[in-house]
C-alpha atoms as a PDB file:
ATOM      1  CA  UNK A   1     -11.667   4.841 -40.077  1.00  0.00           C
ATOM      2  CA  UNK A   2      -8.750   6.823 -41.124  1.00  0.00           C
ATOM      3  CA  UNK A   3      -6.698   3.967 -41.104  1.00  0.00           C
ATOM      4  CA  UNK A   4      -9.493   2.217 -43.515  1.00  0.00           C
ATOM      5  CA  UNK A   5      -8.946   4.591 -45.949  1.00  0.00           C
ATOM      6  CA  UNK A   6     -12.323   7.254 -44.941  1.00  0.00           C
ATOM      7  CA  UNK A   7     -11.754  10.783 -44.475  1.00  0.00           C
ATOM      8  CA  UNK A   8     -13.320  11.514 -41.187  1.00  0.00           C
ATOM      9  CA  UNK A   9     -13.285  14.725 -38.861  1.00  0.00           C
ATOM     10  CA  UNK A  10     -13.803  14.623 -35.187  1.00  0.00           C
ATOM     11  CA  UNK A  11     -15.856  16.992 -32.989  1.00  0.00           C
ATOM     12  CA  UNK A  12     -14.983  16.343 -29.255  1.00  0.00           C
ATOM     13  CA  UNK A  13     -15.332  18.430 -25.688  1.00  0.00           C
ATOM     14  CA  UNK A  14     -11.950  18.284 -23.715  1.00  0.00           C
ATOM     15  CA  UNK A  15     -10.901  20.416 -20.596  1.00  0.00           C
ATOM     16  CA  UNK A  16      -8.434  23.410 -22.049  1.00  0.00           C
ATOM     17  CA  UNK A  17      -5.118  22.244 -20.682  1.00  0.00           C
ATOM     18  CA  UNK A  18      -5.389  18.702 -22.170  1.00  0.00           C
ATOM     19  CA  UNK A  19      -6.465  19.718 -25.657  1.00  0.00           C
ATOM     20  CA  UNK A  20      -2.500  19.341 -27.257  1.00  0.00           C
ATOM     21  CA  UNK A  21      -1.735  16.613 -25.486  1.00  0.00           C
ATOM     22  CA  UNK A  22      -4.832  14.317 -26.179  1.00  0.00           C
ATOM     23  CA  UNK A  23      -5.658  16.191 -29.918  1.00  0.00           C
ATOM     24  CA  UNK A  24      -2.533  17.006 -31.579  1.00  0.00           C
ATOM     25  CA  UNK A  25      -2.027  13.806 -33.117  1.00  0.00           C
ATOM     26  CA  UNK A  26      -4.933  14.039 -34.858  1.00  0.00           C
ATOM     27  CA  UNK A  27      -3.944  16.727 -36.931  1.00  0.00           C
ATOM     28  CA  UNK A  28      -0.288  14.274 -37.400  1.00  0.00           C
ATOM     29  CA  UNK A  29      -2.668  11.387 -39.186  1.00  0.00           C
ATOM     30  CA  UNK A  30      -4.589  14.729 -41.384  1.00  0.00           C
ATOM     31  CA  UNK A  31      -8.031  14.123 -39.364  1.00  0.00           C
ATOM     32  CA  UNK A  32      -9.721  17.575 -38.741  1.00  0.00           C
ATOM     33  CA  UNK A  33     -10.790  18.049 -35.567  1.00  0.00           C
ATOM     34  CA  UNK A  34     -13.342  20.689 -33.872  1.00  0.00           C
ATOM     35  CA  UNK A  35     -12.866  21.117 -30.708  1.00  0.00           C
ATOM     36  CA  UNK A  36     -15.430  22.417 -28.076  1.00  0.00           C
ATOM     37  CA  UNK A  37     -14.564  23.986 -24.596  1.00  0.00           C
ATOM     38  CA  UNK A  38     -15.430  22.065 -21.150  1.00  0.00           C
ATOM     39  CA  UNK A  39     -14.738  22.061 -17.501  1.00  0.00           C
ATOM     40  CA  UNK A  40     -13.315  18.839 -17.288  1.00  0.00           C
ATOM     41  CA  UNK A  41     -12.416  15.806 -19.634  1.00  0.00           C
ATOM     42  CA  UNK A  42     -13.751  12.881 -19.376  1.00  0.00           C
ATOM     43  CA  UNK A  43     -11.436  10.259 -17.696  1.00  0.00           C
ATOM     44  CA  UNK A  44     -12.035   6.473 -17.614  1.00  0.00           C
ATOM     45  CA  UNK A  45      -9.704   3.719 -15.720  1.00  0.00           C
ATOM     46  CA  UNK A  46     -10.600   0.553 -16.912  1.00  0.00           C
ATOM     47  CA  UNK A  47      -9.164  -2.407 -14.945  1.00  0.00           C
ATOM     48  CA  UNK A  48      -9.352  -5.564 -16.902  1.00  0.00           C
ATOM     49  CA  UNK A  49     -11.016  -9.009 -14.673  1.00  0.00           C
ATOM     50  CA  UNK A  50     -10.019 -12.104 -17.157  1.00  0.00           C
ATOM     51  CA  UNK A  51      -7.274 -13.105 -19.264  1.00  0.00           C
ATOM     52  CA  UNK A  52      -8.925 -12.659 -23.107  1.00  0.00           C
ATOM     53  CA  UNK A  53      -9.928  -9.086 -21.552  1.00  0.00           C
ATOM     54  CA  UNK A  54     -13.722  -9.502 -22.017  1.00  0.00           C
ATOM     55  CA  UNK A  55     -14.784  -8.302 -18.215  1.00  0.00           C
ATOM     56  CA  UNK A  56     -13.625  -5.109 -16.691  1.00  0.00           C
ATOM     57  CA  UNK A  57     -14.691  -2.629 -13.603  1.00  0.00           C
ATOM     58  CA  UNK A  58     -14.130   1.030 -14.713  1.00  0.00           C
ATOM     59  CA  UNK A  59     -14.120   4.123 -12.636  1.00  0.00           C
ATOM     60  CA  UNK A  60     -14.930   7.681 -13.682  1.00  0.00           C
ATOM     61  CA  UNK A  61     -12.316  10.347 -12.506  1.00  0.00           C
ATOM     62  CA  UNK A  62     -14.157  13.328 -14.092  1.00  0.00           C
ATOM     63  CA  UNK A  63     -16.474  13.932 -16.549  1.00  0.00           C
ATOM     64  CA  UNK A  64     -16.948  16.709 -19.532  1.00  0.00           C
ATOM     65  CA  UNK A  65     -19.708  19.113 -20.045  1.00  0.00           C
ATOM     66  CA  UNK A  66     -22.786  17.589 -22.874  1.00  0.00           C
ATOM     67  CA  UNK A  67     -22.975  18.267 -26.012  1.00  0.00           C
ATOM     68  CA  UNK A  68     -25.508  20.943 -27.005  1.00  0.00           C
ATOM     69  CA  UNK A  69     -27.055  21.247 -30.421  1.00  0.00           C
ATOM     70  CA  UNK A  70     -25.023  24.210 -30.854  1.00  0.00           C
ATOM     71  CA  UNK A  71     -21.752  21.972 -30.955  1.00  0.00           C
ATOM     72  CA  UNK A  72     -23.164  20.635 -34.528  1.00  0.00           C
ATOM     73  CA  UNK A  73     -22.743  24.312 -35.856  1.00  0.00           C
ATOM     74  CA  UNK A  74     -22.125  23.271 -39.729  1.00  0.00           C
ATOM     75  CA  UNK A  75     -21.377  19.745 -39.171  1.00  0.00           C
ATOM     76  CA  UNK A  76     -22.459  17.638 -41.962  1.00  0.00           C
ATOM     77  CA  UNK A  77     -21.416  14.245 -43.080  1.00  0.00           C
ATOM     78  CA  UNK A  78     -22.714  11.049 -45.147  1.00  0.00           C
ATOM     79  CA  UNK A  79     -22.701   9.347 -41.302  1.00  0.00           C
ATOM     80  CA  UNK A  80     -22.176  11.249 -37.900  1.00  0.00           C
ATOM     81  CA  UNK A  81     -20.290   8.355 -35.393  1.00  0.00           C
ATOM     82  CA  UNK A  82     -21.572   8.979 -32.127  1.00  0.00           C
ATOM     83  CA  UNK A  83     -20.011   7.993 -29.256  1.00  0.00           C
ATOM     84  CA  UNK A  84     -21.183   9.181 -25.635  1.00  0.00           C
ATOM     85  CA  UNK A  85     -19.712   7.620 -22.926  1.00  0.00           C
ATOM     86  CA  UNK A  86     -21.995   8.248 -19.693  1.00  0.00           C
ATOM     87  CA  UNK A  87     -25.925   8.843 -20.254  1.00  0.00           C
ATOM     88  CA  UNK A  88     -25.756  12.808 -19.542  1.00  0.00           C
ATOM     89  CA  UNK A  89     -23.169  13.286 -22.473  1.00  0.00           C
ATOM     90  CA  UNK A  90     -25.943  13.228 -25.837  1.00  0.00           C
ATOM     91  CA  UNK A  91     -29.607  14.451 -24.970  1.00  0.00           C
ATOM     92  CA  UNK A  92     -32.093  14.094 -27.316  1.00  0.00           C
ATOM     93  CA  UNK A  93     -32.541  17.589 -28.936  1.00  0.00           C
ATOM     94  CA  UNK A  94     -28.776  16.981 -29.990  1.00  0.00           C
ATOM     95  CA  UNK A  95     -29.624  13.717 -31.216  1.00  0.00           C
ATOM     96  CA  UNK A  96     -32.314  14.562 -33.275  1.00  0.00           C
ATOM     97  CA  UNK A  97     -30.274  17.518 -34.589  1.00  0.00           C
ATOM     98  CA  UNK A  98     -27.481  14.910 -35.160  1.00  0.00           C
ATOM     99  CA  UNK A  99     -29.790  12.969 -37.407  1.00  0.00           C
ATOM    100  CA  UNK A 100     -31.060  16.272 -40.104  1.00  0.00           C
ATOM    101  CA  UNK A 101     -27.042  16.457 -40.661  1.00  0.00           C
ATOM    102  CA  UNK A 102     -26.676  12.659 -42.123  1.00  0.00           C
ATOM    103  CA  UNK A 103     -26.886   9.213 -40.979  1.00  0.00           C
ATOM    104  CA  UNK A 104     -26.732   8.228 -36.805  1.00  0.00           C
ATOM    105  CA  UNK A 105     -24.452   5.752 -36.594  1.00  0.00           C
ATOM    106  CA  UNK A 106     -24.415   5.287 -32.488  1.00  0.00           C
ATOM    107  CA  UNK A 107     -22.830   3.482 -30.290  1.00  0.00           C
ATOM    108  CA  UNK A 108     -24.828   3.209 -27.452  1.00  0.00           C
ATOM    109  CA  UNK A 109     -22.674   2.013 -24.066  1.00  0.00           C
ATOM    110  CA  UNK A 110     -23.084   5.805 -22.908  1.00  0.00           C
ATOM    111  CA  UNK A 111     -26.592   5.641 -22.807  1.00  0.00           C
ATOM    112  CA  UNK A 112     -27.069   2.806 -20.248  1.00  0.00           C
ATOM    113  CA  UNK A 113     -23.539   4.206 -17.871  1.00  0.00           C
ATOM    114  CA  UNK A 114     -24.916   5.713 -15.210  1.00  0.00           C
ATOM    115  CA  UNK A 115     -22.211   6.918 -11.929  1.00  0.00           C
ATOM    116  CA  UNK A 116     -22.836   5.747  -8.859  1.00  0.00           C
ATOM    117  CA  UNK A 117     -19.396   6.884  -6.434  1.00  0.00           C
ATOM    118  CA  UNK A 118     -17.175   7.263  -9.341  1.00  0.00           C
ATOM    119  CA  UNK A 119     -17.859   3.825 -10.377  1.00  0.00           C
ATOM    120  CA  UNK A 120     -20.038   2.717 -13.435  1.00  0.00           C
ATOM    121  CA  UNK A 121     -23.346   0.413 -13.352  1.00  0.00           C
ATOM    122  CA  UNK A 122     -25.753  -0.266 -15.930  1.00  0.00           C
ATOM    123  CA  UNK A 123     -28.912   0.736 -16.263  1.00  0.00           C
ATOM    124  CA  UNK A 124     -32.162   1.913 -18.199  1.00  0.00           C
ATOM    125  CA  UNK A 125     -31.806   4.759 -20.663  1.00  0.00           C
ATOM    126  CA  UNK A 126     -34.288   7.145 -19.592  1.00  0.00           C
ATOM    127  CA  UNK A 127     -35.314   7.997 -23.247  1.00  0.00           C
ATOM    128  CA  UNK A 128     -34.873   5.041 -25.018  1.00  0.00           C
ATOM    129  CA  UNK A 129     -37.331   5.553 -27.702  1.00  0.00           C
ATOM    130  CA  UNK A 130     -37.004   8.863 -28.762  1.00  0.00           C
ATOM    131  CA  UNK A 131     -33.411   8.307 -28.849  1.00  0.00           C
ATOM    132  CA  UNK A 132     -33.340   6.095 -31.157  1.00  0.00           C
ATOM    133  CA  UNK A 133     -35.716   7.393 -33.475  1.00  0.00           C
ATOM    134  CA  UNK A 134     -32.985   9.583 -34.913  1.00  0.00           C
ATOM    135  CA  UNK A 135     -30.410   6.435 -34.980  1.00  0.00           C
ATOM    136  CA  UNK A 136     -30.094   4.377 -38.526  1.00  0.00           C
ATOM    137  CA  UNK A 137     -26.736   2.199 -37.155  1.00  0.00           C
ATOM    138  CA  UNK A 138     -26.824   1.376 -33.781  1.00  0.00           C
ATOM    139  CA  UNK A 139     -24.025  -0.794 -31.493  1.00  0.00           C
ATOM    140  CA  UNK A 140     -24.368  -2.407 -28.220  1.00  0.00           C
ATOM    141  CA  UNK A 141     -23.201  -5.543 -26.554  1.00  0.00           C
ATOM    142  CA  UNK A 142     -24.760  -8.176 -24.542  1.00  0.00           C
ATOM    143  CA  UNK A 143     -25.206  -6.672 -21.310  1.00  0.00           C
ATOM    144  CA  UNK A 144     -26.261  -3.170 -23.175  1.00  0.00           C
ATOM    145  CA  UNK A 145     -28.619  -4.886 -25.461  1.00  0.00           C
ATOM    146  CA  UNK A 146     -30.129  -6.702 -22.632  1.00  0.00           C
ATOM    147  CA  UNK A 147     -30.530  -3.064 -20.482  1.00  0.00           C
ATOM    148  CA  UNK A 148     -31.916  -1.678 -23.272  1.00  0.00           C
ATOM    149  CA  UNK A 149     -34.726  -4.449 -24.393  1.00  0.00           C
ATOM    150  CA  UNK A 150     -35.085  -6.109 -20.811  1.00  0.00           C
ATOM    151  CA  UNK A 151     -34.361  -9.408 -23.467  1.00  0.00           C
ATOM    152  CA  UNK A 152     -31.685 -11.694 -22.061  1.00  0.00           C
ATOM    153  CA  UNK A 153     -31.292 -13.787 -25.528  1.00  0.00           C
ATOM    154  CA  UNK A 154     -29.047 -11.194 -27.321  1.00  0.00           C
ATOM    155  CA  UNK A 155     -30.631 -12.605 -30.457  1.00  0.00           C
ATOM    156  CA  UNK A 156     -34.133 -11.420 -29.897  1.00  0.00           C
ATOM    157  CA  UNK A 157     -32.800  -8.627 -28.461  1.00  0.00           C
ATOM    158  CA  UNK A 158     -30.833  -7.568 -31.611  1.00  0.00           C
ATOM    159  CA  UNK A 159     -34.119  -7.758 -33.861  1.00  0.00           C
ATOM    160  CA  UNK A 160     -36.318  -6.008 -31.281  1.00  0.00           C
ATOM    161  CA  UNK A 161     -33.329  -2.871 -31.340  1.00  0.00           C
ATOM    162  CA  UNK A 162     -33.369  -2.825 -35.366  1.00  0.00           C
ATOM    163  CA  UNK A 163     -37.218  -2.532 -34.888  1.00  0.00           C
ATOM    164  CA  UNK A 164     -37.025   0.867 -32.957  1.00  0.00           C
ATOM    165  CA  UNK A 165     -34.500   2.371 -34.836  1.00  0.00           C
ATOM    166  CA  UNK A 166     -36.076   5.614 -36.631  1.00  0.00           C
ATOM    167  CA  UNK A 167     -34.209   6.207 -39.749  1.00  0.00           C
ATOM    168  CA  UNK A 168     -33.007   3.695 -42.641  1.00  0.00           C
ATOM    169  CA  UNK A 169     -31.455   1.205 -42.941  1.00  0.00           C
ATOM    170  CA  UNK A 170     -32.463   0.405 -38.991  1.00  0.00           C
ATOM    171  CA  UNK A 171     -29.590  -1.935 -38.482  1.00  0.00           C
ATOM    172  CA  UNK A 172     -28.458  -3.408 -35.120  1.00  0.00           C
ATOM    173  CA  UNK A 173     -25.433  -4.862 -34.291  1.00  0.00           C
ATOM    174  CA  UNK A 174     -24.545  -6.556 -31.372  1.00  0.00           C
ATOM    175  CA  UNK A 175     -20.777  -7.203 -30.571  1.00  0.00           C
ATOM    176  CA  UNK A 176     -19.976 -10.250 -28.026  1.00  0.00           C
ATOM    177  CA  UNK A 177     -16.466 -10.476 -27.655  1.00  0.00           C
ATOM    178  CA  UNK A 178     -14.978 -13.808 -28.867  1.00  0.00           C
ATOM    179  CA  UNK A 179     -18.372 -14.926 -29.479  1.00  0.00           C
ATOM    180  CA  UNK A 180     -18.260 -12.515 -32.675  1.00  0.00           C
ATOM    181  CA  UNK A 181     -21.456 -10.542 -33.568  1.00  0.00           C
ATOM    182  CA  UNK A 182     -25.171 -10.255 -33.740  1.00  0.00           C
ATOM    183  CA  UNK A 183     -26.437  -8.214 -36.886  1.00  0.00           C
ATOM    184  CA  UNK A 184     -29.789  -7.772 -37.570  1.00  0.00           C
ATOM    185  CA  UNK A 185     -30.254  -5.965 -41.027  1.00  0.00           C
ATOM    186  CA  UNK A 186     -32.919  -5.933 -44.130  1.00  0.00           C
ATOM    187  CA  UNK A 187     -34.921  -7.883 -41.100  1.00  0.00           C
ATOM    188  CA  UNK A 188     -32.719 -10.990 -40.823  1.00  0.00           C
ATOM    189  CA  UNK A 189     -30.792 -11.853 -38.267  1.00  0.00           C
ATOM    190  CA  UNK A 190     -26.537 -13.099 -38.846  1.00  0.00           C
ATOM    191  CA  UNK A 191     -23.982 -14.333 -36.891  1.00  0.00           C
ATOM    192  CA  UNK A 192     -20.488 -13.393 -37.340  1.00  0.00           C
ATOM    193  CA  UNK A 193     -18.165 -15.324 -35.935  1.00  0.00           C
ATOM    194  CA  UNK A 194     -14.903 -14.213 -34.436  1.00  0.00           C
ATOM    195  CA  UNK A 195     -11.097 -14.479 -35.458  1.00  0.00           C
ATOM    196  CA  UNK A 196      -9.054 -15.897 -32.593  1.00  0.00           C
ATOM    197  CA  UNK A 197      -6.258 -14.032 -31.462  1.00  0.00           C
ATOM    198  CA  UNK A 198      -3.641 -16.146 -29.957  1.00  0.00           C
ATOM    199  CA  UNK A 199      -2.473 -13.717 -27.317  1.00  0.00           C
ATOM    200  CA  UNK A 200      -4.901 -10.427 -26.488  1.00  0.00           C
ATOM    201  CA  UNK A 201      -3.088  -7.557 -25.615  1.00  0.00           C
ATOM    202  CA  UNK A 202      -5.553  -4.400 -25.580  1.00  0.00           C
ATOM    203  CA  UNK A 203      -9.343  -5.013 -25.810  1.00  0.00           C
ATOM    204  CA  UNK A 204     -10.051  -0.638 -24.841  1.00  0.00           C
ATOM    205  CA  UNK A 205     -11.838   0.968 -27.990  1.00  0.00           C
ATOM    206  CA  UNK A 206     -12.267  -3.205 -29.858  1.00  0.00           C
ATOM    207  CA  UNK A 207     -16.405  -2.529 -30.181  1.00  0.00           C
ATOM    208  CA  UNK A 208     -15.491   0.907 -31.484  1.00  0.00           C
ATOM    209  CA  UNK A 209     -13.039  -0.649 -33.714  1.00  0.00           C
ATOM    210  CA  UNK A 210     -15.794  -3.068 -35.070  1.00  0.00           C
ATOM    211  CA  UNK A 211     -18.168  -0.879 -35.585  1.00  0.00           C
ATOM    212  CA  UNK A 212     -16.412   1.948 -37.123  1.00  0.00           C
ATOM    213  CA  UNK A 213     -14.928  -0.876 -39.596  1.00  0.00           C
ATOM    214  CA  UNK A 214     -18.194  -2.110 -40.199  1.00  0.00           C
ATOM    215  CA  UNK A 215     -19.975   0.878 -40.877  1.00  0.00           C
ATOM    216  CA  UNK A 216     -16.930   1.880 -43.482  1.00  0.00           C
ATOM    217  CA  UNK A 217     -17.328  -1.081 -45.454  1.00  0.00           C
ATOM    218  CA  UNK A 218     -21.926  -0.671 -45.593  1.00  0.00           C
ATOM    219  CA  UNK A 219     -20.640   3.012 -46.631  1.00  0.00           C
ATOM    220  CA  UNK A 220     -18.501   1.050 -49.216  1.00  0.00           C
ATOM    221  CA  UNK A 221     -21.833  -1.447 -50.494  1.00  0.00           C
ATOM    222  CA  UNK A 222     -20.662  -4.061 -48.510  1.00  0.00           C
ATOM    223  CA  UNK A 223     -23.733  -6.164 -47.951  1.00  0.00           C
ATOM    224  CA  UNK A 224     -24.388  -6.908 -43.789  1.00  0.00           C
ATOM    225  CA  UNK A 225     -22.325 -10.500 -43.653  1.00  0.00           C
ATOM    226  CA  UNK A 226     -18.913  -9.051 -45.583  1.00  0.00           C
ATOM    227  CA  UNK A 227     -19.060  -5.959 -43.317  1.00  0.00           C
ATOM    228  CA  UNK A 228     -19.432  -7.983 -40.566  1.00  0.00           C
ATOM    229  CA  UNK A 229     -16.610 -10.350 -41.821  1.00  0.00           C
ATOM    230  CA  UNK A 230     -14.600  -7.137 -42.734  1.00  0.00           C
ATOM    231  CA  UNK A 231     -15.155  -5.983 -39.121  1.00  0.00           C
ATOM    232  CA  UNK A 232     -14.238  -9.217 -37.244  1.00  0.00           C
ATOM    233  CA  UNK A 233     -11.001  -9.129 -38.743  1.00  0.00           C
ATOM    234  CA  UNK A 234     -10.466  -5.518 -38.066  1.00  0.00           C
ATOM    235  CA  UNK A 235     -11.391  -6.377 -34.093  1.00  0.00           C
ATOM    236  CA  UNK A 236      -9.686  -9.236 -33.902  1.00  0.00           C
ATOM    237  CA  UNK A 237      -5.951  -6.907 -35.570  1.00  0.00           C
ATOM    238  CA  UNK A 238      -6.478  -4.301 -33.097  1.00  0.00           C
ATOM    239  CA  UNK A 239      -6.710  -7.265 -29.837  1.00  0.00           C
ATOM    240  CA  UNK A 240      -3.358  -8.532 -30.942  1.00  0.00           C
ATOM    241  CA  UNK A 241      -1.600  -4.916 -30.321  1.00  0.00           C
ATOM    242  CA  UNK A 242      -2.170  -1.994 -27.603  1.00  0.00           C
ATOM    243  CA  UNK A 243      -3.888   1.514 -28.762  1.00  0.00           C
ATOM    244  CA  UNK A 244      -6.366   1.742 -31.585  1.00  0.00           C
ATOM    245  CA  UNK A 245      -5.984   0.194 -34.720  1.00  0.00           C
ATOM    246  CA  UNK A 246      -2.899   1.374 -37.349  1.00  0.00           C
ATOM    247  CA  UNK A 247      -3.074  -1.284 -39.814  1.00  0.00           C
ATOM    248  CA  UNK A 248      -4.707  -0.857 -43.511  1.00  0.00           C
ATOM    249  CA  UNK A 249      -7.818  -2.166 -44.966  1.00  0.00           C
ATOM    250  CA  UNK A 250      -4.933  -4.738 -46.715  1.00  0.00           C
ATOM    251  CA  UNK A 251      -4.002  -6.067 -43.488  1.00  0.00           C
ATOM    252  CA  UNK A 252      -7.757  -6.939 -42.961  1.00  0.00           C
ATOM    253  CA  UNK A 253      -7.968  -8.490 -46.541  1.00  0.00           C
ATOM    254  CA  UNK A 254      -4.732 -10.760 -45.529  1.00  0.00           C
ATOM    255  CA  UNK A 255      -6.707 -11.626 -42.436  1.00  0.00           C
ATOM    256  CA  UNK A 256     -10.012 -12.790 -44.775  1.00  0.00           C
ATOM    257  CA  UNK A 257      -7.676 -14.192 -47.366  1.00  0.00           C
ATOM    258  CA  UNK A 258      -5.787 -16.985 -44.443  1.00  0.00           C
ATOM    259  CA  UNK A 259      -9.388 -17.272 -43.118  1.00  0.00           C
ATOM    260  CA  UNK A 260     -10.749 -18.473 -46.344  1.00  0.00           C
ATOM    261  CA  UNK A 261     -13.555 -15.719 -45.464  1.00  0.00           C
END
């Protein structure tokens, strides 16, 4: 999002001896970051299955304390991003806290990890409906959306999650890979389509990427379809390169522009 051209700050939990190494560049890019004390970080190996990087196996090497509502402290924002990555990480007394502080924007893969010998499997969120009752944006993919809804047509699935969300503008968005997107906003359903990247290099962090370029570009008065658009193109820059995205909302527009989007 800094890249995009937002100013965002970042509240995170990391074990003491790895807060320089894994925070300092923050600072470098002029992102304010809060930082909160825990045991351990939490450390993901992801070990990629197929060539265009779309199937994985990950294994958890240790995991950080939750968040409490007492990590908000002053936070305030037009959106709070959140982004658990096992089920313990967000209860719901922090989510609803989340959600009197601005718009939940949530990515929701965290919510349906559950360990099971250091390795991750799927399954139900435990408090699906409160939870999101304090989310307005919400981001899954197929296999999460399917978890979450017990709906195997991602479609159907995408309108039932916009239906459950608690706060305005209840959108859903679905990411599938090369198979682009499922939004389901102002109670329609749209497909974005995908940008093809010729060679993938790093697919870590690319539903992240779409969804934090998404939800800059609603912020914006994008309608649903151009953020969507907007997003693809974002995804599809970050695939072609490893680490998280370090292009510019103009390298997006160039990516439109040859599209004809």
């Amino acid at each position: 999002m800094r890249s995009l051209g937002e100013t965002p700050a970042v509240v995170t939990k990391t074990a003491r001896t790895d807060r320089q190494e894994l925070l300092d560049g923050f600072g470098q890019v002029g992102i304010e970051v809060t930082w909160r004390p825990s045991a351990a970080t939490t450390t993901f190996e992801n070990a990629y299955l197929d060539a265009r990087l779309e199937r994985r196996r990950q294994t958890v090497d240790a995991v950080a304390d939750p968040f409490g509502v007492e990590d908000l402290a002053d936070v305030r924002g037009r959106l709070l991003l959140l982004g658990p990555l096992i089920a313990a990480d967000m209860p719901i007394p922090f989510l609803r806290a989340a959600a009197t502080r601005g718009a939940v924007g949530l990515d929701a893969q965290g919510m349906v990890r559950h360990l099971a010998d250091r390795r991750i499997a799927h399954g139900p969120w435990q408090d699906r409906d409160a939870g999101l009752a304090a989310v307005a944006f919400l981001k899954v993919d197929d296999e999460e959306a399917a978890v979450l809804t017990g709906e195997r047509d991602p479609e159907r699935a995408a309108v039932l999650l916009a239906e459950r969300l608690g706060h305005p503008p209840r959108e859903a968005v679905v990411s599938r890979g090369g198979r682009g997107a499922l939004i389901c906003a102002d109670g329609r359903l749209h497909r974005i389509a995908a940008f093809q990247v010729a060679e993938p290099v790093d697919a870590t962090g690319l539903g992240d990427t779409f969804f934090a370029a998404y939800l800059h570009r609603r912020l914006a008065g994008d309608d649903a379809v151009e953020a969507g658009r907007f997003a693809a193109a974002t995804a599809a820059l970050a695939l072609g390169r490893f680490g998280p995205f370090a292009g510019s909302a103009r390298d997006v527009r160039g990516v439109l522009a040859e599209s004809g989007a």
